[in-house]
Protein backbone atom coordinates (compact mmCIF):
# COMPACT_ATOMS: atom_id res chain seq x y z
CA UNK A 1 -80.18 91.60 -113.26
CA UNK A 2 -82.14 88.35 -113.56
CA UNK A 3 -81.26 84.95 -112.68
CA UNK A 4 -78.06 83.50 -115.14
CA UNK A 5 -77.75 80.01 -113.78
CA UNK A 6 -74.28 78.84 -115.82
CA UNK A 7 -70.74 79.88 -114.94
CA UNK A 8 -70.08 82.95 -113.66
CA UNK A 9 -65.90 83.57 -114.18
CA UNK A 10 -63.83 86.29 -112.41
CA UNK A 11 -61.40 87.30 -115.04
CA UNK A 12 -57.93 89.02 -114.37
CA UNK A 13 -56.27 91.93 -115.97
CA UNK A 14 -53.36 93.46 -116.21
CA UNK A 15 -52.58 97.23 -117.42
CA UNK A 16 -55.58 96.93 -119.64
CA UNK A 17 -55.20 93.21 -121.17
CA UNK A 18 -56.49 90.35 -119.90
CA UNK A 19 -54.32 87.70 -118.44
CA UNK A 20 -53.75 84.42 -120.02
CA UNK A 21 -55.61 82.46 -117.18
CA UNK A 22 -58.92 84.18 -118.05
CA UNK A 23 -58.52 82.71 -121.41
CA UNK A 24 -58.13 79.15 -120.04
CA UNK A 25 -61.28 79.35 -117.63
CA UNK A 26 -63.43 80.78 -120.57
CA UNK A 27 -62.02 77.39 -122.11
CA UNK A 28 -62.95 75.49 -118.89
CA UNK A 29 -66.68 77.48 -118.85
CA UNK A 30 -67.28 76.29 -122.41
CA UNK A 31 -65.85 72.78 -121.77
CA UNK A 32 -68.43 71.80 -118.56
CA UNK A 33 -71.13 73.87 -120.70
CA UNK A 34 -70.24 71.15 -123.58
CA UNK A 35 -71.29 68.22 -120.84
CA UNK A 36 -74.32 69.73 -119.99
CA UNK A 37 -74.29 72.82 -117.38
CA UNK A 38 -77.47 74.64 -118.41
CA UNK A 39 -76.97 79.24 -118.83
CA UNK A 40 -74.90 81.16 -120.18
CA UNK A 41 -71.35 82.13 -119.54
CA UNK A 42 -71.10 85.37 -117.77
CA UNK A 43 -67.50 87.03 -117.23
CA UNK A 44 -66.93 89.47 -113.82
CA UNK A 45 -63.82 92.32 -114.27
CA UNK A 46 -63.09 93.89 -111.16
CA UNK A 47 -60.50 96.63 -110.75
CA UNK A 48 -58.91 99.43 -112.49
CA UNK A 49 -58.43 99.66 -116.42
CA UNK A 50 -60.46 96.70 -116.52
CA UNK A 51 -63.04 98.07 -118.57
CA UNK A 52 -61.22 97.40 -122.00
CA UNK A 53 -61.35 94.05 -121.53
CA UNK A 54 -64.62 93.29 -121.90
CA UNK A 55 -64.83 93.37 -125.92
CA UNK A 56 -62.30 90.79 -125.74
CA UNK A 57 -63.90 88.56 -122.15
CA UNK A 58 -67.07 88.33 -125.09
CA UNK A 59 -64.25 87.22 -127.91
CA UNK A 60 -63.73 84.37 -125.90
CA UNK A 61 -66.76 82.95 -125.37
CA UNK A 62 -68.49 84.73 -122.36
CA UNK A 63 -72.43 86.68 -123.21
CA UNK A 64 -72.44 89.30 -120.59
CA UNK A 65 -69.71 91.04 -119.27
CA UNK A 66 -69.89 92.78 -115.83
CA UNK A 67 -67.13 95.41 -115.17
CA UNK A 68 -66.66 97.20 -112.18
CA UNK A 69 -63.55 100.08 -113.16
CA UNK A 70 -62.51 102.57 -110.95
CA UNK A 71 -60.19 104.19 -109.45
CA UNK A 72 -60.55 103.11 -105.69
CA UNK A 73 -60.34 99.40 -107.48
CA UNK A 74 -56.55 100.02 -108.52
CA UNK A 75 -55.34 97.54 -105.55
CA UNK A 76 -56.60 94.64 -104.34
CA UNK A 77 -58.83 95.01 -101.06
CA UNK A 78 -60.63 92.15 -100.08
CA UNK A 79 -63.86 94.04 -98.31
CA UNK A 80 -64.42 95.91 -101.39
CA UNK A 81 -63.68 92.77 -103.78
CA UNK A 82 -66.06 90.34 -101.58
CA UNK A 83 -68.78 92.96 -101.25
CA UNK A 84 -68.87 93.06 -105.39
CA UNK A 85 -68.29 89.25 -105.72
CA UNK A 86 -71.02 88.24 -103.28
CA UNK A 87 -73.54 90.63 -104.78
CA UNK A 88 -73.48 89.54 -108.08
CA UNK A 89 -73.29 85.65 -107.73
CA UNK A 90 -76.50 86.40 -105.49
CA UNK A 91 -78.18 88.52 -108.13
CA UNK A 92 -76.68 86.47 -110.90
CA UNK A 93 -77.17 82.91 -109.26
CA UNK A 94 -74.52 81.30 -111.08
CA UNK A 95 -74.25 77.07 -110.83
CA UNK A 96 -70.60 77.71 -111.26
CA UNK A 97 -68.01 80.26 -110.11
CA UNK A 98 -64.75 80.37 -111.80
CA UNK A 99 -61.43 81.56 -110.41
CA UNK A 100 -57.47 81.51 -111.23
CA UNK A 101 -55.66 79.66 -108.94
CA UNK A 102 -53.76 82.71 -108.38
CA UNK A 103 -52.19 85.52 -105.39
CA UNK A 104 -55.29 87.31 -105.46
CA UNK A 105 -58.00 84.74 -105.88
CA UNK A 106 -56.21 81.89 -103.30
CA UNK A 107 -57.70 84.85 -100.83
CA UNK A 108 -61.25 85.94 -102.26
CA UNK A 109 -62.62 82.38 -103.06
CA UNK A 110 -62.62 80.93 -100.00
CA UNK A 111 -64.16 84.26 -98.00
CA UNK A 112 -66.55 84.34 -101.07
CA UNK A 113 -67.26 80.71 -100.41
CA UNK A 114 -67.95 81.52 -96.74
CA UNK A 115 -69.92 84.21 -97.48
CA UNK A 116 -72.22 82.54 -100.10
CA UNK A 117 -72.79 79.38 -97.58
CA UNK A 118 -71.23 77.60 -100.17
CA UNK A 119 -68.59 74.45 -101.91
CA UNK A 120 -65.15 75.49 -102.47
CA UNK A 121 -62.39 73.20 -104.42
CA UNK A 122 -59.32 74.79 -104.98
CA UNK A 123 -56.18 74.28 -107.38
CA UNK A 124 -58.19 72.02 -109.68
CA UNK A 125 -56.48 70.91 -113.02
CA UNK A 126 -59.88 69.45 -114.56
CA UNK A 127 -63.61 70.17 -114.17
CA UNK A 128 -66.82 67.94 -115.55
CA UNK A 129 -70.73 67.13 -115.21
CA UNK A 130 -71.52 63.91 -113.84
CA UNK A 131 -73.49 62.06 -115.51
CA UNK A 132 -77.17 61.87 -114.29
CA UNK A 133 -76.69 64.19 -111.72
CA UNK A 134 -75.60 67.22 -113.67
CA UNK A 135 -73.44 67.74 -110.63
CA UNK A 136 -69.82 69.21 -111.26
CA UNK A 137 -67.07 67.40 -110.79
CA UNK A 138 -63.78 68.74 -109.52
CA UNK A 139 -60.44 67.41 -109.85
CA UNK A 140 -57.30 68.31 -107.65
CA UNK A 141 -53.88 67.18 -106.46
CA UNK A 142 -53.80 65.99 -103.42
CA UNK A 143 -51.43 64.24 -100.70
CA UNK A 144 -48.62 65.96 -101.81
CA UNK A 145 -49.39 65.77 -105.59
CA UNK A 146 -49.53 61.78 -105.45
CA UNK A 147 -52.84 61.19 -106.14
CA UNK A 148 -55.74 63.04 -108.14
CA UNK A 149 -59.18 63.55 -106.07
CA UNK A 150 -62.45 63.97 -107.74
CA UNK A 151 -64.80 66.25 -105.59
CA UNK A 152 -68.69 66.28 -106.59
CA UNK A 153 -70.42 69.21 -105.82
CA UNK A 154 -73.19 69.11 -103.52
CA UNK A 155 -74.27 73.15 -103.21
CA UNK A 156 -74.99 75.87 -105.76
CA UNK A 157 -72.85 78.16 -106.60
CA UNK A 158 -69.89 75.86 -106.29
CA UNK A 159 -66.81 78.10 -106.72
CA UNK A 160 -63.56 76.42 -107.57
CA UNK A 161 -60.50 77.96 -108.59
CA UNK A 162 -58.54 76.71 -111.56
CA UNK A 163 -54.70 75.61 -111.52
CA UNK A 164 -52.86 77.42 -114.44
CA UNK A 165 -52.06 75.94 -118.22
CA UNK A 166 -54.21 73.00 -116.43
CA UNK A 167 -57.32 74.00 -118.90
CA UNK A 168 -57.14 74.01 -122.64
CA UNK A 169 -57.94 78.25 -123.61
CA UNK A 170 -61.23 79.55 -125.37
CA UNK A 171 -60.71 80.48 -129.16
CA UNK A 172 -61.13 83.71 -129.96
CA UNK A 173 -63.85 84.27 -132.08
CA UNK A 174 -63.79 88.26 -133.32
CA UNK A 175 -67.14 89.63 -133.91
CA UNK A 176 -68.74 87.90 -131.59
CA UNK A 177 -71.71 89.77 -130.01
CA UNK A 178 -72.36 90.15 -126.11
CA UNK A 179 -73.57 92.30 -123.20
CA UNK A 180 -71.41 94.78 -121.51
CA UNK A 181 -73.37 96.57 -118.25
CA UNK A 182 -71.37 98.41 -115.79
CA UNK A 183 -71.79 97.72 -112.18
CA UNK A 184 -72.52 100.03 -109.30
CA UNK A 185 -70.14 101.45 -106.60
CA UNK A 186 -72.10 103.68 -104.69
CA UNK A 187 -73.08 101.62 -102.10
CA UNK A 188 -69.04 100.27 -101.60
CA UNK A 189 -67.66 100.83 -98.57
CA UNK A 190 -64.25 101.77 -99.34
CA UNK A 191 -63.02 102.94 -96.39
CA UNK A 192 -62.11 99.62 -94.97
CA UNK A 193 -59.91 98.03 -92.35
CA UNK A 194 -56.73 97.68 -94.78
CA UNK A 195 -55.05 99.36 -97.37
CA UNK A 196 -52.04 98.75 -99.76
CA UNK A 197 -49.01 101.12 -98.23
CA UNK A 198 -47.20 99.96 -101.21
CA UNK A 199 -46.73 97.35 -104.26
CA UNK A 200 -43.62 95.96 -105.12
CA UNK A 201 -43.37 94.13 -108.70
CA UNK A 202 -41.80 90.71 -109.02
CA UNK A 203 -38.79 90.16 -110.59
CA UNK A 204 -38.39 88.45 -113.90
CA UNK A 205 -39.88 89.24 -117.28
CA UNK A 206 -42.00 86.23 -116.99
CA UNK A 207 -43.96 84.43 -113.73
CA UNK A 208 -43.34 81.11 -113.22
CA UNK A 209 -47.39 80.37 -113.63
CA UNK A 210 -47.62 81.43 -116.46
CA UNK A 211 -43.70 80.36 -118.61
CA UNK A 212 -44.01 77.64 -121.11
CA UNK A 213 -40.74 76.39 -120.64
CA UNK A 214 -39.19 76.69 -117.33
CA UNK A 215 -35.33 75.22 -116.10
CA UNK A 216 -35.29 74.08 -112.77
CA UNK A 217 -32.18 73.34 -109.97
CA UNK A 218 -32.21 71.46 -107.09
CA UNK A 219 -29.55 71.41 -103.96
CA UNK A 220 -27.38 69.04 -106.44
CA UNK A 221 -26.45 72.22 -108.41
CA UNK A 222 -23.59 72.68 -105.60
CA UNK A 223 -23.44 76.60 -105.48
CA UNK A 224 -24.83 79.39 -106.86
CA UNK A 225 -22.21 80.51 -109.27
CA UNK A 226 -22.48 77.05 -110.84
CA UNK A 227 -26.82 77.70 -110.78
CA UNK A 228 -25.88 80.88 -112.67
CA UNK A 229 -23.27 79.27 -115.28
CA UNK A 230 -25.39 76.10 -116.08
CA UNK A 231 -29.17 76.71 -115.69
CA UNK A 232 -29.83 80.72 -115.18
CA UNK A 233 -27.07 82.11 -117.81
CA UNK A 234 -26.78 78.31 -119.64
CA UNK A 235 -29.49 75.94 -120.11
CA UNK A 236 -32.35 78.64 -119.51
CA UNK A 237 -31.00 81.29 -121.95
CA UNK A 238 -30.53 79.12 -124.93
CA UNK A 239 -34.06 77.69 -124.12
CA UNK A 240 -35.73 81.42 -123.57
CA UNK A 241 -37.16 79.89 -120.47
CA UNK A 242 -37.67 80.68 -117.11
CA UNK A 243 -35.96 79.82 -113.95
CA UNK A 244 -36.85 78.14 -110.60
CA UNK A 245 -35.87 75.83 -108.48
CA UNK A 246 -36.83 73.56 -104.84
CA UNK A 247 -36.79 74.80 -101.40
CA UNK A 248 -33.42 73.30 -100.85
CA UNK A 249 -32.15 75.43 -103.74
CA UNK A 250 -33.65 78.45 -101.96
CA UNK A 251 -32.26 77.87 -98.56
CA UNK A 252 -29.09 77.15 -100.13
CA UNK A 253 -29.20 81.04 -101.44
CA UNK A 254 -28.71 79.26 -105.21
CA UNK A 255 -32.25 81.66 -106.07
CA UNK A 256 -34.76 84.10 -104.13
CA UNK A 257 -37.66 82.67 -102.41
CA UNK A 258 -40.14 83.78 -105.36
CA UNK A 259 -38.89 81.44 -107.81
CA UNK A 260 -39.28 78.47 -105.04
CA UNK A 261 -41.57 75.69 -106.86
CA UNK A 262 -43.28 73.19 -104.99
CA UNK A 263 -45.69 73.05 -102.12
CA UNK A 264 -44.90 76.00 -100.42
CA UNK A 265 -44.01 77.90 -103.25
CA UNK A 266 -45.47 78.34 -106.98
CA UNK A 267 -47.45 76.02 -109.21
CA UNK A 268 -46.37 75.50 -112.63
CA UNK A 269 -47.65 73.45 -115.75
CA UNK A 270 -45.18 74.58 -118.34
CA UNK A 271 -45.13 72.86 -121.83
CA UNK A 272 -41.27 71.94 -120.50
CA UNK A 273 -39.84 71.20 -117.34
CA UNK A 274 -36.06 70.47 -117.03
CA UNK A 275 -35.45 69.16 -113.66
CA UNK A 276 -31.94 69.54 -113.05
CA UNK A 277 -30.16 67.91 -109.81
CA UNK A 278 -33.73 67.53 -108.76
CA UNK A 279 -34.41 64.31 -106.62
CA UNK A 280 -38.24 64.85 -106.77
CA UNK A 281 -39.23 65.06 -102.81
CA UNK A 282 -43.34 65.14 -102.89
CA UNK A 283 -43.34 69.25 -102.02
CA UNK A 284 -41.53 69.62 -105.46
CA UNK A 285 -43.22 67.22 -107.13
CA UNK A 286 -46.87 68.96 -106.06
CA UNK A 287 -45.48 72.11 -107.70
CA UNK A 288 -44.48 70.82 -111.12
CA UNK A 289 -46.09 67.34 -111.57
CA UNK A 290 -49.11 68.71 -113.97
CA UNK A 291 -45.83 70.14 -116.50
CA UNK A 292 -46.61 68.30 -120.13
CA UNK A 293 -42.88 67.15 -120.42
CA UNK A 294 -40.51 66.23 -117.89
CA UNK A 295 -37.24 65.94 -118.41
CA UNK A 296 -34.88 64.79 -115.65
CA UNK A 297 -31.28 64.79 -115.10
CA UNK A 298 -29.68 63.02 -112.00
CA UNK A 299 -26.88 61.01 -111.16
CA UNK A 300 -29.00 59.13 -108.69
CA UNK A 301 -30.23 56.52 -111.10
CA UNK A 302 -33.32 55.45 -108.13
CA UNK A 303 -34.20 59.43 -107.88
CA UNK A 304 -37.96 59.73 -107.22
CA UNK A 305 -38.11 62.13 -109.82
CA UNK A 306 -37.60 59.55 -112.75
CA UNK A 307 -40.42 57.83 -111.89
CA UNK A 308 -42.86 60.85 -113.12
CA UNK A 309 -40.30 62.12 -115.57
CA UNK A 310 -40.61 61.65 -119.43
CA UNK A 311 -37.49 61.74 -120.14
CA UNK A 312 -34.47 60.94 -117.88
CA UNK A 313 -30.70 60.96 -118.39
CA UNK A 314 -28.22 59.50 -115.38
CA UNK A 315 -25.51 61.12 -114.81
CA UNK A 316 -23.49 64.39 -113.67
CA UNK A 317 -25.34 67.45 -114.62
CA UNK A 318 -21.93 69.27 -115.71
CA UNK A 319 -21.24 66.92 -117.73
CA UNK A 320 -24.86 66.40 -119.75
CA UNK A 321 -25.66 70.04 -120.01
CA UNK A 322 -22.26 71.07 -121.37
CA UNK A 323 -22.40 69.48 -124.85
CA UNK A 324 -26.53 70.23 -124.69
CA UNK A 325 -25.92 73.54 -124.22
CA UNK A 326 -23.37 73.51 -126.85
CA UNK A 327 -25.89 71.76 -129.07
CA UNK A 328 -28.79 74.37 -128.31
CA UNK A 329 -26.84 77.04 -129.05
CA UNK A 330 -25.72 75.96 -133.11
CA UNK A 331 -29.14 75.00 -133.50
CA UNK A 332 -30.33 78.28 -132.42
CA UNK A 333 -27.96 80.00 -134.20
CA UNK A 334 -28.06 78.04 -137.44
């Protein structure tokens, strides 16, 4: 390996295909690369089956493509992860080192960070070179989601991880021509101090991170049978989208704790958000407040949630979402 410079970005897979998110920081390598980050774009896929993803990690705009697939990769282990990681961004010498802002990555970035001596910014919805400096620029939520932070990067490799549907994704371009080299294992230690005992998939045919259109309730729903009638089995089916909801909804048993959204639970930025009974407190609003279209229905006409809302309608939930369900539905049959 020689020294790379550029971005170096740890993709994801999943049962052979790579996830969505890889195709958005490919789209976030090229973008900074567009401003002036100097090197190529270089693509890392650790784990099992990963190796069939390389062909397309080069369709998307990375040159070289370094997959580590094996068997004793099948789970996530962070000794074994961090010992690959930090060897190649120190043969590799990347300026930039891309993450997903996801389960897996919220752990290895920041011991990869600590390991490398190096800058961290997490959950960043945009990246760019500034000016004169050539230094990147990192931009977060912070306080809550209230406010937007830009963080300039003052070591190399500065590793950031990248909030989902934040980043516009690479276009494919088939035929494309890269490098593919296999890296070593023999020297991994996988014998560490923990193992997975078990894996337990989440429910749902789609994660909130990653749904385009998601329905969401609030404790104003009442109960869970009316959660059920008007936004899970209602407003959500006709839509084909996916269904959360706020803390208060959880503790109120209205949904399980995985489909919390907010601080403490799971960041979205769907294409649209219907915030139902929702009186935007700031640990919702951190959650959901990157979503492209808002659309808010309370019958608290000074709700906070109106004020980052694109659309808002006042008034009793039951009563707005029966006819627009209604609606939906001839449309979709029609």
């Amino acid at each position: 390996m020689t020294a790379a410079g550029g971005c170096l970005v740890f993709a994801e897979s999943q049962e052979g295909k790579l996830m969505r998110s890889t195709a958005e920081l490919l789209g976030a390598a090229a973008k900074v690369r567009r401003e002036g980050l100097r090197g190529p774009i270089t693509v890392a896929l650790l784990g099992m089956n990963s190796a069939p993803c390389a062909q397309e990690a080069i369709a998307l705009g990375a040159e070289s493509v370094y997959v580590a697939d094996d068997a004793r990769l099948e789970h996530y282990q962070p000794e074994e992860f961090l010992s690959l990681a930090a060897g190649l961004c120190r043969d590799l010498r990347p300026d930039v080192v891309m993450f997903g802002h996801g389960a897996m990555s919220r752990d290895l970035a920041p011991k990869l960070a600590f390991r490398l001596e190096t800058g961290l910014t997490m959950d960043c919805v945009d990246l760019g070179l500034e000016q004169g400096t050539g230094a990147l620029l990192a931009c977060k939520p912070v306080f809550g989601g209230n406010v937007l932070a830009t963080y300039v990067a003052e070591h190399k490799p500065h590793i950031v991880t990248v909030r989902a549907r934040t980043m516009e994704p690479a276009e494919r371009q088939d035929g494309k021509e890269g490098s593919i080299s296999t890296l070593s294992l023999d020297s991994l230690d996988v014998a560490g101090r923990l193992r997975t005992t078990a894996t337990v998939k989440e429910e749902g045919e789609v994660k909130l991170e990653e749904a385009t259109r998601i329905v969401g309730g609030g404790r104003g729903i009442g109960s869970p049978e009316n959660f059920a009638a008007y936004l899970t089995d209602g407003l959500a089916k006709v839509l084909a989208a996916a269904v959360g909801g706020t803390r208060a909804a959880v503790d109120s048993k209205f949904i399980p704790s995985q489909l919390q959204i907010g601080l403490t639970g799971k960041i979205i930025c769907p294409d649209l958000y219907f915030a139902v009974a929702i009186s935007g407190a700031p640990q919702h609003m951190a959650g959901c407040s990157k979503s492209k279209c808002i659309v808010a229905i309370n019958r608290d006409s000074f709700a906070p949630i109106f004020s980052q809302a694109h659309f808002g309608v006042v008034g009793d939930y039951q009563k707005v979402l029966t006819p627009l369900i209604a609606r939906l539905r001839q449309e979709v049959s029609a």
